[in-house]
PDB file of N, CA and C in Angstrom:
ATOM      1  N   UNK A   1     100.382 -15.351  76.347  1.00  0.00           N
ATOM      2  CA  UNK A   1     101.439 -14.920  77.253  1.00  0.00           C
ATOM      3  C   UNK A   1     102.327 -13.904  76.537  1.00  0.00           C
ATOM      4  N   UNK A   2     102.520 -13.021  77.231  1.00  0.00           N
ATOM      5  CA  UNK A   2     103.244 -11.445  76.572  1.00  0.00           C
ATOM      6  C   UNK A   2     104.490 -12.010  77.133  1.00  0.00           C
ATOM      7  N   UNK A   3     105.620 -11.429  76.094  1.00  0.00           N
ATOM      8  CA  UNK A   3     107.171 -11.829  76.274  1.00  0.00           C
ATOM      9  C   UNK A   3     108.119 -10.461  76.960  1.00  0.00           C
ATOM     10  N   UNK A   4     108.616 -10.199  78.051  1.00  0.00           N
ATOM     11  CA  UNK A   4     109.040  -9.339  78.417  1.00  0.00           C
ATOM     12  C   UNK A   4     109.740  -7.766  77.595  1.00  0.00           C
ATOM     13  N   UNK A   5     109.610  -8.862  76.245  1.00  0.00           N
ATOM     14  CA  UNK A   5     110.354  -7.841  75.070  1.00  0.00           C
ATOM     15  C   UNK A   5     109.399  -7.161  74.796  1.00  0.00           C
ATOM     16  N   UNK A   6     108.182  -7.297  74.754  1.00  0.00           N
ATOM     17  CA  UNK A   6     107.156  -7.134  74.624  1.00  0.00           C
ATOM     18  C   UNK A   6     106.308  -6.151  75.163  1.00  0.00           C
ATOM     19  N   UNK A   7     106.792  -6.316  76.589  1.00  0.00           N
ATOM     20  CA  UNK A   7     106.457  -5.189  77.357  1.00  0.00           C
ATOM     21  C   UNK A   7     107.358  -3.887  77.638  1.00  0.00           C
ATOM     22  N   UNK A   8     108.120  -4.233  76.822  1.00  0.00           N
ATOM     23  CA  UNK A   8     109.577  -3.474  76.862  1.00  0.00           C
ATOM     24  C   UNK A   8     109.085  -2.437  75.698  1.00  0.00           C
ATOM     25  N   UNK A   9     108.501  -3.130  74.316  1.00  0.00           N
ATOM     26  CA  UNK A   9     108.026  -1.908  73.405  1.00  0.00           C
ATOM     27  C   UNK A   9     106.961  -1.759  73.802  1.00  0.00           C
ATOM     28  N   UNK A  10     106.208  -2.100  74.203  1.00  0.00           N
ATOM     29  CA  UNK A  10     105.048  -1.140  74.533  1.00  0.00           C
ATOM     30  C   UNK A  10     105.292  -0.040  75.326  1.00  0.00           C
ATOM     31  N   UNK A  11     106.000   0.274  76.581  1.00  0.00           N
ATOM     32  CA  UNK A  11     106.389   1.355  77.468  1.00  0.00           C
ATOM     33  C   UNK A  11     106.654   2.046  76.954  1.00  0.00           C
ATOM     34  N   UNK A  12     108.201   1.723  76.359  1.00  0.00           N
ATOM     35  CA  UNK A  12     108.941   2.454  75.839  1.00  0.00           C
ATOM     36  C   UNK A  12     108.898   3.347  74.280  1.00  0.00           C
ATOM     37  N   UNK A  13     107.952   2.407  73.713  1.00  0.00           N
ATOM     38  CA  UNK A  13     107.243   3.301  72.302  1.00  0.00           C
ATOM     39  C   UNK A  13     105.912   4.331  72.846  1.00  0.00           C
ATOM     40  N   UNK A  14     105.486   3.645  73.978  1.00  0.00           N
ATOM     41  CA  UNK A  14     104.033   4.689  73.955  1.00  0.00           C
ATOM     42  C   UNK A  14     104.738   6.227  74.577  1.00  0.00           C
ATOM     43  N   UNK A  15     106.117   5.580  75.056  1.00  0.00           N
ATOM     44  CA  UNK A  15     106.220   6.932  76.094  1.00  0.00           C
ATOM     45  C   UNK A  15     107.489   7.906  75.406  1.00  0.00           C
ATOM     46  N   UNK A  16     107.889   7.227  74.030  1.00  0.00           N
ATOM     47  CA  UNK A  16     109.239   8.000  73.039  1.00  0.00           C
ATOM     48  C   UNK A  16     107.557   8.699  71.934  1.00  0.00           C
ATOM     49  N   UNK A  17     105.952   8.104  72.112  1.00  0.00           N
ATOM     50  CA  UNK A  17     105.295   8.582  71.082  1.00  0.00           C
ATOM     51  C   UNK A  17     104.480   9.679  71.534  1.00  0.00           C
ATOM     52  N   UNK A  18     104.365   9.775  72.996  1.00  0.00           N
ATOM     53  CA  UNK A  18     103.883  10.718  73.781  1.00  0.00           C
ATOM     54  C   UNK A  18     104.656  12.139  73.526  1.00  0.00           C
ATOM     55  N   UNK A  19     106.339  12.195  74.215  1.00  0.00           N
ATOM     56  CA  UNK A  19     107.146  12.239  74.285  1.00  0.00           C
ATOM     57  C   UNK A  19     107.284  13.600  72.398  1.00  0.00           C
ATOM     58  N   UNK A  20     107.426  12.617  71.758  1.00  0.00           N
ATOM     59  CA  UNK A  20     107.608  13.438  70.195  1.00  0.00           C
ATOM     60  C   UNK A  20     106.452  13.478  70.010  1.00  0.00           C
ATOM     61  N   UNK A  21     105.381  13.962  69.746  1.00  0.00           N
ATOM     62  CA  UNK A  21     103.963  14.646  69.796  1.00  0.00           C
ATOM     63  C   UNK A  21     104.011  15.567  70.746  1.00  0.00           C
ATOM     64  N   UNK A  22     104.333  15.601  71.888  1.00  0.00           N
ATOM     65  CA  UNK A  22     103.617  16.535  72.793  1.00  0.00           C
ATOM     66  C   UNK A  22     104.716  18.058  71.983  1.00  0.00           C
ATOM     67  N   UNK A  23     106.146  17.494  72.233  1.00  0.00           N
ATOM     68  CA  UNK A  23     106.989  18.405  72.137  1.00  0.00           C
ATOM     69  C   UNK A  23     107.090  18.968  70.570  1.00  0.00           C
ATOM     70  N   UNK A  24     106.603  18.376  69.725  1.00  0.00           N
ATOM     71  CA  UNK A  24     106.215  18.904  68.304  1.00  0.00           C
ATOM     72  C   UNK A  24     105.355  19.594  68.108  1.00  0.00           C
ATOM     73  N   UNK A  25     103.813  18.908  68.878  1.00  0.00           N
ATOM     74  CA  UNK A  25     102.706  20.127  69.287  1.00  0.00           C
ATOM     75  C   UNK A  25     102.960  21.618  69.713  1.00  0.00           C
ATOM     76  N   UNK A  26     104.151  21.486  70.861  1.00  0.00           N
ATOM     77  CA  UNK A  26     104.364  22.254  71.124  1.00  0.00           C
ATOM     78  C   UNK A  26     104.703  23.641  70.454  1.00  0.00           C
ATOM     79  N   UNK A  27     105.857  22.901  69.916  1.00  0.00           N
ATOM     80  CA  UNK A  27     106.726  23.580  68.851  1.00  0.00           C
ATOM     81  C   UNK A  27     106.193  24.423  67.592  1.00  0.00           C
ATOM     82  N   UNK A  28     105.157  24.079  67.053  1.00  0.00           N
ATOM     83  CA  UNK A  28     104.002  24.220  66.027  1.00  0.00           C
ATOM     84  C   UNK A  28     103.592  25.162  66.656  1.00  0.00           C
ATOM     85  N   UNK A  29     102.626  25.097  67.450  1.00  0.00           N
ATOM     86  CA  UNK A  29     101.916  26.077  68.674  1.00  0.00           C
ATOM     87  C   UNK A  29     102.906  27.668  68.451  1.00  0.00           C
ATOM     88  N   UNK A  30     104.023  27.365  69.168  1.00  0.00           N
ATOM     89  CA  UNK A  30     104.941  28.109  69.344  1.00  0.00           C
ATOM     90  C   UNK A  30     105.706  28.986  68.176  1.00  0.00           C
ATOM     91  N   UNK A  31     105.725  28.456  67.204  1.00  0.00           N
ATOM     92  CA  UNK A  31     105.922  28.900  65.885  1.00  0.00           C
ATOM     93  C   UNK A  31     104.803  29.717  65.478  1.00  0.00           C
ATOM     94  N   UNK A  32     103.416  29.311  65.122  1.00  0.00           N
ATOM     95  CA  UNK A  32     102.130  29.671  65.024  1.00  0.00           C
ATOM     96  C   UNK A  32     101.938  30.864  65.816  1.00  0.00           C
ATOM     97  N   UNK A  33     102.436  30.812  67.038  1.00  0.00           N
ATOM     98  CA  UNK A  33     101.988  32.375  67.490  1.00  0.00           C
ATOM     99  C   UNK A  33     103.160  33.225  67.341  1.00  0.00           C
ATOM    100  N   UNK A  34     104.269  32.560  66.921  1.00  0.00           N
ATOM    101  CA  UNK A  34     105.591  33.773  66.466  1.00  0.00           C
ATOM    102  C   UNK A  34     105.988  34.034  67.291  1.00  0.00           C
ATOM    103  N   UNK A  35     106.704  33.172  68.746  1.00  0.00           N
ATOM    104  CA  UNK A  35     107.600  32.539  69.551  1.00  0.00           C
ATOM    105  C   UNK A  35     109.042  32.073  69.164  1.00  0.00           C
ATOM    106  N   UNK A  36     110.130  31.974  69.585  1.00  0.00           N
ATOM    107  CA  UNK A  36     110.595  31.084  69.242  1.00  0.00           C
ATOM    108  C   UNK A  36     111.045  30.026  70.352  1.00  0.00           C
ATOM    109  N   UNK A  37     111.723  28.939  69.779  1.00  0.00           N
ATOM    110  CA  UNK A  37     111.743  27.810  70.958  1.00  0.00           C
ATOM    111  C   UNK A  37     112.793  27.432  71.163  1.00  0.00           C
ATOM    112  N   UNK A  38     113.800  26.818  72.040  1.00  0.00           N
ATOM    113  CA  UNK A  38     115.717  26.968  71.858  1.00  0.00           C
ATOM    114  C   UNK A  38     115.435  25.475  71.450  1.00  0.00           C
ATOM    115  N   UNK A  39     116.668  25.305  71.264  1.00  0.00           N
ATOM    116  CA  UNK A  39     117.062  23.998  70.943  1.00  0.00           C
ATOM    117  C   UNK A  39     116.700  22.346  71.929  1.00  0.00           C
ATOM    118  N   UNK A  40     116.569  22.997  73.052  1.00  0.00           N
ATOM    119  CA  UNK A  40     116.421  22.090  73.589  1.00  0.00           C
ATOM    120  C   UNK A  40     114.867  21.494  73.079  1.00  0.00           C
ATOM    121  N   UNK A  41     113.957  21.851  73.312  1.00  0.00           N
ATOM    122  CA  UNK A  41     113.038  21.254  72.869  1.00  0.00           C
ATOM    123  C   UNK A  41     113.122  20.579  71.427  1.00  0.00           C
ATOM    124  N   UNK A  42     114.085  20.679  70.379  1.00  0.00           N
ATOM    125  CA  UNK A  42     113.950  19.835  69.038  1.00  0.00           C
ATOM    126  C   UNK A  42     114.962  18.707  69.857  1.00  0.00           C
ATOM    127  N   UNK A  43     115.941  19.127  70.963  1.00  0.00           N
ATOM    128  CA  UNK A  43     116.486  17.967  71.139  1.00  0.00           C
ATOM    129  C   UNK A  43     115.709  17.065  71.888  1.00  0.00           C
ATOM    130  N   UNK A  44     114.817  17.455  72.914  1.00  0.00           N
ATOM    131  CA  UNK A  44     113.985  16.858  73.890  1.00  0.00           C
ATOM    132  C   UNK A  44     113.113  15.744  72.512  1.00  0.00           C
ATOM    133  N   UNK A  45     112.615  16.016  71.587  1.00  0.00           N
ATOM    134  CA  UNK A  45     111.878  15.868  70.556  1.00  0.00           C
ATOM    135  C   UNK A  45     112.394  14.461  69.830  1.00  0.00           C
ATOM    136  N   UNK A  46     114.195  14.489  69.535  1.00  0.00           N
ATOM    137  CA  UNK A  46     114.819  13.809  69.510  1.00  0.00           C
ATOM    138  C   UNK A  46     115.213  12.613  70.113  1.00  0.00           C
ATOM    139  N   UNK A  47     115.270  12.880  71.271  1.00  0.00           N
ATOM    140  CA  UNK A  47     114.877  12.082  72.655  1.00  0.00           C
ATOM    141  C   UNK A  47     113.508  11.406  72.503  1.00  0.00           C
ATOM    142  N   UNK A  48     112.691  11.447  71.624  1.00  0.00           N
ATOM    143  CA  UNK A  48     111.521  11.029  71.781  1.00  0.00           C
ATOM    144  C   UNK A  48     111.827   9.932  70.433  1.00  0.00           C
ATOM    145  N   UNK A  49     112.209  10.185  69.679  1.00  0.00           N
ATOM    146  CA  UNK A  49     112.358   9.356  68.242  1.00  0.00           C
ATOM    147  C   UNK A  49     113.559   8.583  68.804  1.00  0.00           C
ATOM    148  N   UNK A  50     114.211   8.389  69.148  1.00  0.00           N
ATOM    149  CA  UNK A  50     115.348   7.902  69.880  1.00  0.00           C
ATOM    150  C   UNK A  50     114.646   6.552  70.820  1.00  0.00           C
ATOM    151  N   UNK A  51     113.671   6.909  71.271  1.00  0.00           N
ATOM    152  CA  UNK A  51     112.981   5.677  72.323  1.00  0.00           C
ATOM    153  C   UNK A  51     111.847   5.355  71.490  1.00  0.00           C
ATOM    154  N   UNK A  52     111.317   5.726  69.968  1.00  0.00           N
ATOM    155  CA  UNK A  52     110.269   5.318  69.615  1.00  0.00           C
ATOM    156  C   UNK A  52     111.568   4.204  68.572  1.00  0.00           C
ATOM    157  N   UNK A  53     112.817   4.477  68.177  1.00  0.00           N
ATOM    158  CA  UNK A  53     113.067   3.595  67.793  1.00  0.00           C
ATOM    159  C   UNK A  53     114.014   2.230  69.016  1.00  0.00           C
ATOM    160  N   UNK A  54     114.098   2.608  69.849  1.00  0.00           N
ATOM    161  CA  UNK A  54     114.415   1.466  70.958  1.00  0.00           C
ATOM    162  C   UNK A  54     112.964   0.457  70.736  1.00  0.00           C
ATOM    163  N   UNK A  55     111.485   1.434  70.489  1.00  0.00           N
ATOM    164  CA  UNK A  55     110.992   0.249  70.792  1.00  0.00           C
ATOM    165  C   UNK A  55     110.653  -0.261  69.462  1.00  0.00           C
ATOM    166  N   UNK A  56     110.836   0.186  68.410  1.00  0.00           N
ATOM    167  CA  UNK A  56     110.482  -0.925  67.476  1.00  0.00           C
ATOM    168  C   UNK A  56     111.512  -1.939  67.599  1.00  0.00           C
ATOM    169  N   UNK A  57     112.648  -1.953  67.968  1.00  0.00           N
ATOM    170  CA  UNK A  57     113.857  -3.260  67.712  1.00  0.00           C
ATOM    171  C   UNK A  57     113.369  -3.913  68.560  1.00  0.00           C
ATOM    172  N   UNK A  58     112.577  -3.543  69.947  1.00  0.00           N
ATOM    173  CA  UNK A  58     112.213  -4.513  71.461  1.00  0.00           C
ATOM    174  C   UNK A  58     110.915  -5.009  70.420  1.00  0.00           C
ATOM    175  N   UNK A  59     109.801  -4.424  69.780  1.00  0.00           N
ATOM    176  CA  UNK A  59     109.130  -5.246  69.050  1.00  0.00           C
ATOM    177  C   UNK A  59     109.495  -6.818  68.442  1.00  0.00           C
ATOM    178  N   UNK A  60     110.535  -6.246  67.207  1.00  0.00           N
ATOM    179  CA  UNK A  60     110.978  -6.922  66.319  1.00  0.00           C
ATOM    180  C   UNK A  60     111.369  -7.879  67.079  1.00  0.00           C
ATOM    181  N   UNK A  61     112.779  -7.754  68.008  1.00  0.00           N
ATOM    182  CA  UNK A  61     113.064  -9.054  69.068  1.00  0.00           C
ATOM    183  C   UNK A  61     111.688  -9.565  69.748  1.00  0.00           C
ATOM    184  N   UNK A  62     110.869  -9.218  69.866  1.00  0.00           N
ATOM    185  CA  UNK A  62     109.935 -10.108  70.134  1.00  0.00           C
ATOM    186  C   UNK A  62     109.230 -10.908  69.325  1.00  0.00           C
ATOM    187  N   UNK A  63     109.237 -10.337  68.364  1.00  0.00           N
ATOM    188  CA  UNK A  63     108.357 -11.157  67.036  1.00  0.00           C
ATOM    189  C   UNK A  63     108.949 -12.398  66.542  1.00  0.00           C
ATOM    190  N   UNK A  64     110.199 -11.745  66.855  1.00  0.00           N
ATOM    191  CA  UNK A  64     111.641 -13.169  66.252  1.00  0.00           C
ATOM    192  C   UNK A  64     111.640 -13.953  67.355  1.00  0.00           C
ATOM    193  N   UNK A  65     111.683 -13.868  68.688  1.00  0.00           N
ATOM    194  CA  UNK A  65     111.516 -14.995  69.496  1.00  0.00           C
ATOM    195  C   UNK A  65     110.285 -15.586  69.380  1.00  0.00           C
ATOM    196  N   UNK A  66     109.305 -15.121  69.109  1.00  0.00           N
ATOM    197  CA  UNK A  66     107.528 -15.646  69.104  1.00  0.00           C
ATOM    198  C   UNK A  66     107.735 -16.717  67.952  1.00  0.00           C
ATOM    199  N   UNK A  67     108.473 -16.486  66.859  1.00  0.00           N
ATOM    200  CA  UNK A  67     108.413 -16.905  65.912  1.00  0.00           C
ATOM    201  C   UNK A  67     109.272 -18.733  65.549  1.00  0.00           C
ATOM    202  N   UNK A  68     110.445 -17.890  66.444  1.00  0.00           N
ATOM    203  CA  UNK A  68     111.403 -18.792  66.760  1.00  0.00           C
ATOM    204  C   UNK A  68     110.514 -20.273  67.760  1.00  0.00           C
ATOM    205  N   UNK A  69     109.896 -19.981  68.545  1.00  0.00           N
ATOM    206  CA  UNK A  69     109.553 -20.698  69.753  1.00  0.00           C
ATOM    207  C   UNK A  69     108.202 -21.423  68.438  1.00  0.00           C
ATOM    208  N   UNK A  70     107.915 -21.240  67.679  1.00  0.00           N
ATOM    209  CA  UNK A  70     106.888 -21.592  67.173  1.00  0.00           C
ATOM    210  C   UNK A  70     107.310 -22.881  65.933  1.00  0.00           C
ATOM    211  N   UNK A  71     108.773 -22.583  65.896  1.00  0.00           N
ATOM    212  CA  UNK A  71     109.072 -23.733  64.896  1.00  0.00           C
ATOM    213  C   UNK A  71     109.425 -24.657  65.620  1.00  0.00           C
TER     214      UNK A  71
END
């Protein structure tokens, strides 16, 4: 049985890991052909590490309740 916290990092990490990859790809890309890119995209990017760390703590709270319920 999956713990709602649980499903909380999975969303939310796959979609802050999507999220900072795509827009880093980007960015690389964009650099590489001698573009430049405004700010928003390192902030959009930011926004992505920002929800990849929401979900490691929704992990961790899950691991600690799994753990908890087990003693």
């Amino acid at each position: 049985m999956q713990s709602k916290k649980f499903n909380i990092f999975y969303y939310v990490y796959n979609a802050g890991l999507l999220l900072t990859v795509g827009l880093m790809t980007f960015h690389g890309t964009m650099t590489v052909i001698g573009k430049e890119t405004g700010a928003a995209v390192a902030g959009i990017a930011g926004l992505g590490h920002i929800l990849l760390a929401i979900g490691l703590i929704a992990l961790f709270m899950a691991m600690y309740e799994r753990l908890k319920l087990e003693k």
